[in-house]
C-alpha atoms as a PDB file:
ATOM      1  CA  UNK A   1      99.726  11.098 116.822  1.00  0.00           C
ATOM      2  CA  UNK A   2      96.250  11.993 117.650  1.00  0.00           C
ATOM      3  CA  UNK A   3      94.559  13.981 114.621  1.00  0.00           C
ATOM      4  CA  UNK A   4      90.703  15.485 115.330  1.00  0.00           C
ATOM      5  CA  UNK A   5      89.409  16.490 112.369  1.00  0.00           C
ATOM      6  CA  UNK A   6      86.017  18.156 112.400  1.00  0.00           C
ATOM      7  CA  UNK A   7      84.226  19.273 109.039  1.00  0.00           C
ATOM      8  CA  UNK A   8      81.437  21.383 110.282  1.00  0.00           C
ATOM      9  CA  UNK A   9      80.946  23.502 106.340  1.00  0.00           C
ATOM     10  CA  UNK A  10      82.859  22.245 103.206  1.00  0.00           C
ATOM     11  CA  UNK A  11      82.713  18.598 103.460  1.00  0.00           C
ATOM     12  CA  UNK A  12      83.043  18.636  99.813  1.00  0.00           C
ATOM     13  CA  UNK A  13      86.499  20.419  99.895  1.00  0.00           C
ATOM     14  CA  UNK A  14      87.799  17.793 102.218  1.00  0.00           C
ATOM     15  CA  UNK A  15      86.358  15.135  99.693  1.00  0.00           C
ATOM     16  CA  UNK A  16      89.590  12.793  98.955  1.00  0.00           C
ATOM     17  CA  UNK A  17      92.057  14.889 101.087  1.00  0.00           C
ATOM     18  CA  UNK A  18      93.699  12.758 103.613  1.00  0.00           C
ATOM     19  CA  UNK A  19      93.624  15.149 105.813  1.00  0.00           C
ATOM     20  CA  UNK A  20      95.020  12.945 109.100  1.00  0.00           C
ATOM     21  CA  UNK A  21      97.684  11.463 106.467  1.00  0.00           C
ATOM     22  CA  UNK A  22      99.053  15.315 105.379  1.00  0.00           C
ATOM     23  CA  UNK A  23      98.937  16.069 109.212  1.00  0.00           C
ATOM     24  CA  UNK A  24     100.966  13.463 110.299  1.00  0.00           C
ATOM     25  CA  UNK A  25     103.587  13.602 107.282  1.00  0.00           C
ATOM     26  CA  UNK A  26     104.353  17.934 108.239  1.00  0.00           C
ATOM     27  CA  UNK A  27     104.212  16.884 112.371  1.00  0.00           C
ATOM     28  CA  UNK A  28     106.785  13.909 111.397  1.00  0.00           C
ATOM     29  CA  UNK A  29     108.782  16.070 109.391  1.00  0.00           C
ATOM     30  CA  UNK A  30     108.854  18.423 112.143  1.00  0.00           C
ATOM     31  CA  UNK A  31     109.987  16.500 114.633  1.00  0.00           C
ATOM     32  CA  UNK A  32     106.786  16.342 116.861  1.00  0.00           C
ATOM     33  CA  UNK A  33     106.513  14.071 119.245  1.00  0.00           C
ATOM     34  CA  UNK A  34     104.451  10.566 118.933  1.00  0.00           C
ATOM     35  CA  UNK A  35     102.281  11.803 121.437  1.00  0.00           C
ATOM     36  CA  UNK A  36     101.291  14.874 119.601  1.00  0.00           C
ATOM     37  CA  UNK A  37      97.759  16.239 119.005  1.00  0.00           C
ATOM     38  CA  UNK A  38      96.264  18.459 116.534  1.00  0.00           C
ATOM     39  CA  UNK A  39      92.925  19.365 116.217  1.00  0.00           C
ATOM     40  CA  UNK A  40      91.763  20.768 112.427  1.00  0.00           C
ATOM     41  CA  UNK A  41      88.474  22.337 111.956  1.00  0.00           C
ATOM     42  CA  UNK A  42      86.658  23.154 108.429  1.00  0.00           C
ATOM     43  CA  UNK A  43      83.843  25.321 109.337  1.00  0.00           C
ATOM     44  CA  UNK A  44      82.085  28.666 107.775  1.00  0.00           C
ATOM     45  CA  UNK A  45      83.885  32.134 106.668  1.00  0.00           C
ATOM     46  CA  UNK A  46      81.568  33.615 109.776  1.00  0.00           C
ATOM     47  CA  UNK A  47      82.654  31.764 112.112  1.00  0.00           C
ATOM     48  CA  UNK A  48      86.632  32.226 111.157  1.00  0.00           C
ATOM     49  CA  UNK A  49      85.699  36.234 110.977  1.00  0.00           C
ATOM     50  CA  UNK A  50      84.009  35.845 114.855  1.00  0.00           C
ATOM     51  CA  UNK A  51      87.757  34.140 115.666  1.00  0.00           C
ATOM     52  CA  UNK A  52      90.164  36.363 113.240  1.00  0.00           C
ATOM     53  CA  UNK A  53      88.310  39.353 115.562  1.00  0.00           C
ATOM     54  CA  UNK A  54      87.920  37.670 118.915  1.00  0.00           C
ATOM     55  CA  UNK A  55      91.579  36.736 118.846  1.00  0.00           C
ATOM     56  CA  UNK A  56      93.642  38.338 116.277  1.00  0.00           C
ATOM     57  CA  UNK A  57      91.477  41.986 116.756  1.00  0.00           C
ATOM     58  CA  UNK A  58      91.141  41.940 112.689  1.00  0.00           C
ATOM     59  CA  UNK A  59      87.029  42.134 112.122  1.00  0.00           C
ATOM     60  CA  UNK A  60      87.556  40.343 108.323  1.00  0.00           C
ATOM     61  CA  UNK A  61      87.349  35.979 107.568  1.00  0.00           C
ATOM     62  CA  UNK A  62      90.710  34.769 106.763  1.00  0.00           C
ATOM     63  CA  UNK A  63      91.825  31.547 105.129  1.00  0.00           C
ATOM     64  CA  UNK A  64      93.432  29.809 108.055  1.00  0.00           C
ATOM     65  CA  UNK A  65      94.029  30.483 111.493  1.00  0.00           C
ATOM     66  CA  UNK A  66      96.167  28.918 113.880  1.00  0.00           C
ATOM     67  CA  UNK A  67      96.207  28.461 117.788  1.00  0.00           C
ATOM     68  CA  UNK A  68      98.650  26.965 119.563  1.00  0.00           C
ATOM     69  CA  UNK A  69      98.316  25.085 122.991  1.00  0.00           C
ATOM     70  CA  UNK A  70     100.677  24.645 125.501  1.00  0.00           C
ATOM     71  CA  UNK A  71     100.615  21.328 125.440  1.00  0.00           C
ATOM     72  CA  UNK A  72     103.792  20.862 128.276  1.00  0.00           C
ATOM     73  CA  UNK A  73     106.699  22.656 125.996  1.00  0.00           C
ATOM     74  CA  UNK A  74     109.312  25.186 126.692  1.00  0.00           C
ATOM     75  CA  UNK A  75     106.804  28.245 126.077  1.00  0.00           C
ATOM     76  CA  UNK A  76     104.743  26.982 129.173  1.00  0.00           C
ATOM     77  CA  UNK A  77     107.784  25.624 131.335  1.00  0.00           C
ATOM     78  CA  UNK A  78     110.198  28.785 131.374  1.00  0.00           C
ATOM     79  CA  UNK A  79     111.950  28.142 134.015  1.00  0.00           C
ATOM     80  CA  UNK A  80     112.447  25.003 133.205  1.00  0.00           C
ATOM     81  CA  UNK A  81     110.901  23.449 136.426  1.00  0.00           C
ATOM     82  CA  UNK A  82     109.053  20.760 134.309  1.00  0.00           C
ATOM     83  CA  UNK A  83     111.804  20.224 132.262  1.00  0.00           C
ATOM     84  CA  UNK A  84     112.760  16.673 132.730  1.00  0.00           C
ATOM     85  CA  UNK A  85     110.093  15.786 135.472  1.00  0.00           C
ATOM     86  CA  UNK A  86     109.328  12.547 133.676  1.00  0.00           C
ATOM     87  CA  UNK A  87     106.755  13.190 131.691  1.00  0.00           C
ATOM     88  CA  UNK A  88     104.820  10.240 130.361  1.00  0.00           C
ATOM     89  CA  UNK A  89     105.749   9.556 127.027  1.00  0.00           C
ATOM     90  CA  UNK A  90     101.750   8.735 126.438  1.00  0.00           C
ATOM     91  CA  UNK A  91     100.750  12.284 127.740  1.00  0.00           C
ATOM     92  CA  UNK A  92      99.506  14.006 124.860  1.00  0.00           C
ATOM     93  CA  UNK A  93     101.122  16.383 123.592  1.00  0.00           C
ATOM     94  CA  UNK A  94      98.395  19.619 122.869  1.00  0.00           C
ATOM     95  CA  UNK A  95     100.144  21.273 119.793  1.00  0.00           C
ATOM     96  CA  UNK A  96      97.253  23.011 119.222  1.00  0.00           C
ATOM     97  CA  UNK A  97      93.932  23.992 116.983  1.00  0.00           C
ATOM     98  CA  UNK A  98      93.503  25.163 113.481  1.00  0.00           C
ATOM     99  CA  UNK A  99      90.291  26.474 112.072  1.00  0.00           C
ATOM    100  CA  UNK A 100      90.110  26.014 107.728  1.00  0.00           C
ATOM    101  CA  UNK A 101      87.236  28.978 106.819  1.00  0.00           C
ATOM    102  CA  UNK A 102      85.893  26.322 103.469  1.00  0.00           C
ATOM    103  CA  UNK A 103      84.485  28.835 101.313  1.00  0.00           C
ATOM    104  CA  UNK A 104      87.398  31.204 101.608  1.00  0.00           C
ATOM    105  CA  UNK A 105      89.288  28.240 100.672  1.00  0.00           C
ATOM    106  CA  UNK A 106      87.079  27.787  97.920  1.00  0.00           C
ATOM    107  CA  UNK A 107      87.333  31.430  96.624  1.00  0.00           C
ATOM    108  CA  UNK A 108      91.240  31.024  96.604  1.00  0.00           C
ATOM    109  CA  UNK A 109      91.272  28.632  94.148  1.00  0.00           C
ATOM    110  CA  UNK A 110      90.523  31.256  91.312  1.00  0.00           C
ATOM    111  CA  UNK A 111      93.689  33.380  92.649  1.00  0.00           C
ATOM    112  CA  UNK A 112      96.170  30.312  92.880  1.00  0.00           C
ATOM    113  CA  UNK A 113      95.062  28.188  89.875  1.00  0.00           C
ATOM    114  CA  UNK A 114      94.546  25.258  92.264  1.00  0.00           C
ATOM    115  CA  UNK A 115      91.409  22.695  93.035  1.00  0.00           C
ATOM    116  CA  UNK A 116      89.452  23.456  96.179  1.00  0.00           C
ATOM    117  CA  UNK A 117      91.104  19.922  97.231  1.00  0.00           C
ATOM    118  CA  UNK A 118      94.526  21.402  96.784  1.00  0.00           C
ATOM    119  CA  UNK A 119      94.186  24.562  98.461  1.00  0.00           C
ATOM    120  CA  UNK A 120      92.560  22.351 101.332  1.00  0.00           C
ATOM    121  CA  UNK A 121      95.888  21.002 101.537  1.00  0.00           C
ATOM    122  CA  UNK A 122      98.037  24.210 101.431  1.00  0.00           C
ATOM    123  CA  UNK A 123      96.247  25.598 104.372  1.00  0.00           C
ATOM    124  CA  UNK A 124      96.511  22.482 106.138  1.00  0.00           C
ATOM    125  CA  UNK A 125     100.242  22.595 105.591  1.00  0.00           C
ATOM    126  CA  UNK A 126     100.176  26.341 105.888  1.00  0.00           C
ATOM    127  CA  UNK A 127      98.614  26.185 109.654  1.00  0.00           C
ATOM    128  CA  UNK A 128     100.606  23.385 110.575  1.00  0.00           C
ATOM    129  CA  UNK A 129     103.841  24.487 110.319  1.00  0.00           C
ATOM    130  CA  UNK A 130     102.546  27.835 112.153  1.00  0.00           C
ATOM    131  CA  UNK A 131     102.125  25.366 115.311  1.00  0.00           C
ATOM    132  CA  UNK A 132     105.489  24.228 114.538  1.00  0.00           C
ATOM    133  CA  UNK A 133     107.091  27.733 115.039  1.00  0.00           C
ATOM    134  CA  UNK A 134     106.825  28.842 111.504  1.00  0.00           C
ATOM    135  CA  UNK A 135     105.942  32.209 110.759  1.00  0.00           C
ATOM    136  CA  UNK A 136     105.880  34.905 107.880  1.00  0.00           C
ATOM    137  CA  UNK A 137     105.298  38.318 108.853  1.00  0.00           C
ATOM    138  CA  UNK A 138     108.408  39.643 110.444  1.00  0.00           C
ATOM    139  CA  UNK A 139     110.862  39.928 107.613  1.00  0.00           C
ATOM    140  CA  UNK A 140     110.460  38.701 103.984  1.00  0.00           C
ATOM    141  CA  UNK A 141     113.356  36.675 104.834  1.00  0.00           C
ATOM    142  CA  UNK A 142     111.103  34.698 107.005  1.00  0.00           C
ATOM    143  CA  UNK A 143     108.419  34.687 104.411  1.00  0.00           C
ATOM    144  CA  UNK A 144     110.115  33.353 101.856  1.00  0.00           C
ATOM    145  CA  UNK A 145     111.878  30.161 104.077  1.00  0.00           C
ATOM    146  CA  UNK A 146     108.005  29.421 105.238  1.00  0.00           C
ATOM    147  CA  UNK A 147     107.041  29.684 101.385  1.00  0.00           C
ATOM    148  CA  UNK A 148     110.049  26.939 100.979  1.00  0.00           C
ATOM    149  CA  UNK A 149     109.210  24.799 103.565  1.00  0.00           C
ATOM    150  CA  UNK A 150     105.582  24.694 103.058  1.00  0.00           C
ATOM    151  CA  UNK A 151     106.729  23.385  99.097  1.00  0.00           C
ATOM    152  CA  UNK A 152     108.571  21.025 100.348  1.00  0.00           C
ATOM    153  CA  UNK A 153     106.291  19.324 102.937  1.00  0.00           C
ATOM    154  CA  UNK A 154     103.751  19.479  99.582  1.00  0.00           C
ATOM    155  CA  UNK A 155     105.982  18.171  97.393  1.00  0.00           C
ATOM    156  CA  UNK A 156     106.223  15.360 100.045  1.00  0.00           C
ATOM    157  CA  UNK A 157     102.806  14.516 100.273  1.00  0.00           C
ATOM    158  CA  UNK A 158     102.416  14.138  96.315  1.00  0.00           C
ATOM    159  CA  UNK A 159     101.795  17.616  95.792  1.00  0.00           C
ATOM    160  CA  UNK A 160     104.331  19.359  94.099  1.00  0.00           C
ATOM    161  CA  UNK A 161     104.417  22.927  92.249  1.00  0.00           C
ATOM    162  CA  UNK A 162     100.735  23.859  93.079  1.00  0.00           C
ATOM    163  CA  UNK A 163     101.848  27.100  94.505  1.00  0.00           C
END
């Protein structure tokens, strides 16, 4: 799996977070591909705002954000003329993007009862399982069976019952 990780604000958050490590344990337990890529972002609350507006229309930072790619799945391919055209296995696979806002992350900490390190991790977790299809704002019953999974894959990573 290829795992870009750019800290552009909050290098001290990401201070003894294995960051590529978490990444690759949710994407394995996921069932992505080998060939997989992720790119994961820390940057500054105003430049998650600028995104949370540009793309989601809601002018306010958030947390995490998540944006998926293509990449050569089912989404992209719907009517299935792709579908078995021999892709290369070594043709990445573009999962997709997601951007940490550091200081939000930060503020979050007070709320949870968690380290800025910790929380670093939940939103990793939290925006990775997004690009795997999870989501939490249709039903509760959705909600709650991201809630489960994202314990699980932090209980997996040494990181259990922090949220």
């Amino acid at each position: 799996m290829n795992i870009a990780v750019e800290i552009e604000h909050g290098a001290d958050i990401a201070e003894g977070v294995d960051i590529e490590g978490i990444a690759r344990y949710v994407l394995a337990q996921e069932g992505q591909p080998e060939n997989t890529e992720v790119s994961i972002t820390l940057t500054t609350d105003g430049e998650v705002h600028r995104l949370n507006r540009e793309f989601r229309g809601i002018d306010r930072p958030t947390d995490v954000l998540s944006f998926e790619c293509d990449g050569y799945d089912d989404d992209f391919d719907e009517g299935g003329v792709f579908e078995d055209a021999g892709v290369p296995d070594d043709e990445p696979y573009l999962l997709g993007d997601i951007v940490i806002a550091s200081d939000v992350a930060r503020e979050q900490t007070a709320q949870f009862g968690t380290t800025p390190q910790q929380e670093l991790a939940v939103l990793l977790v939290h925006g990775l399982l997004h690009l795997c299809g999870w989501d939490h704002v249709h039903s509760d019953e959705e909600a709650e069976a991201m809630e489960d999974r994202e314990r699980t894959m932090l209980a997996g990573v040494g990181l259990a019952g922090i949220r």
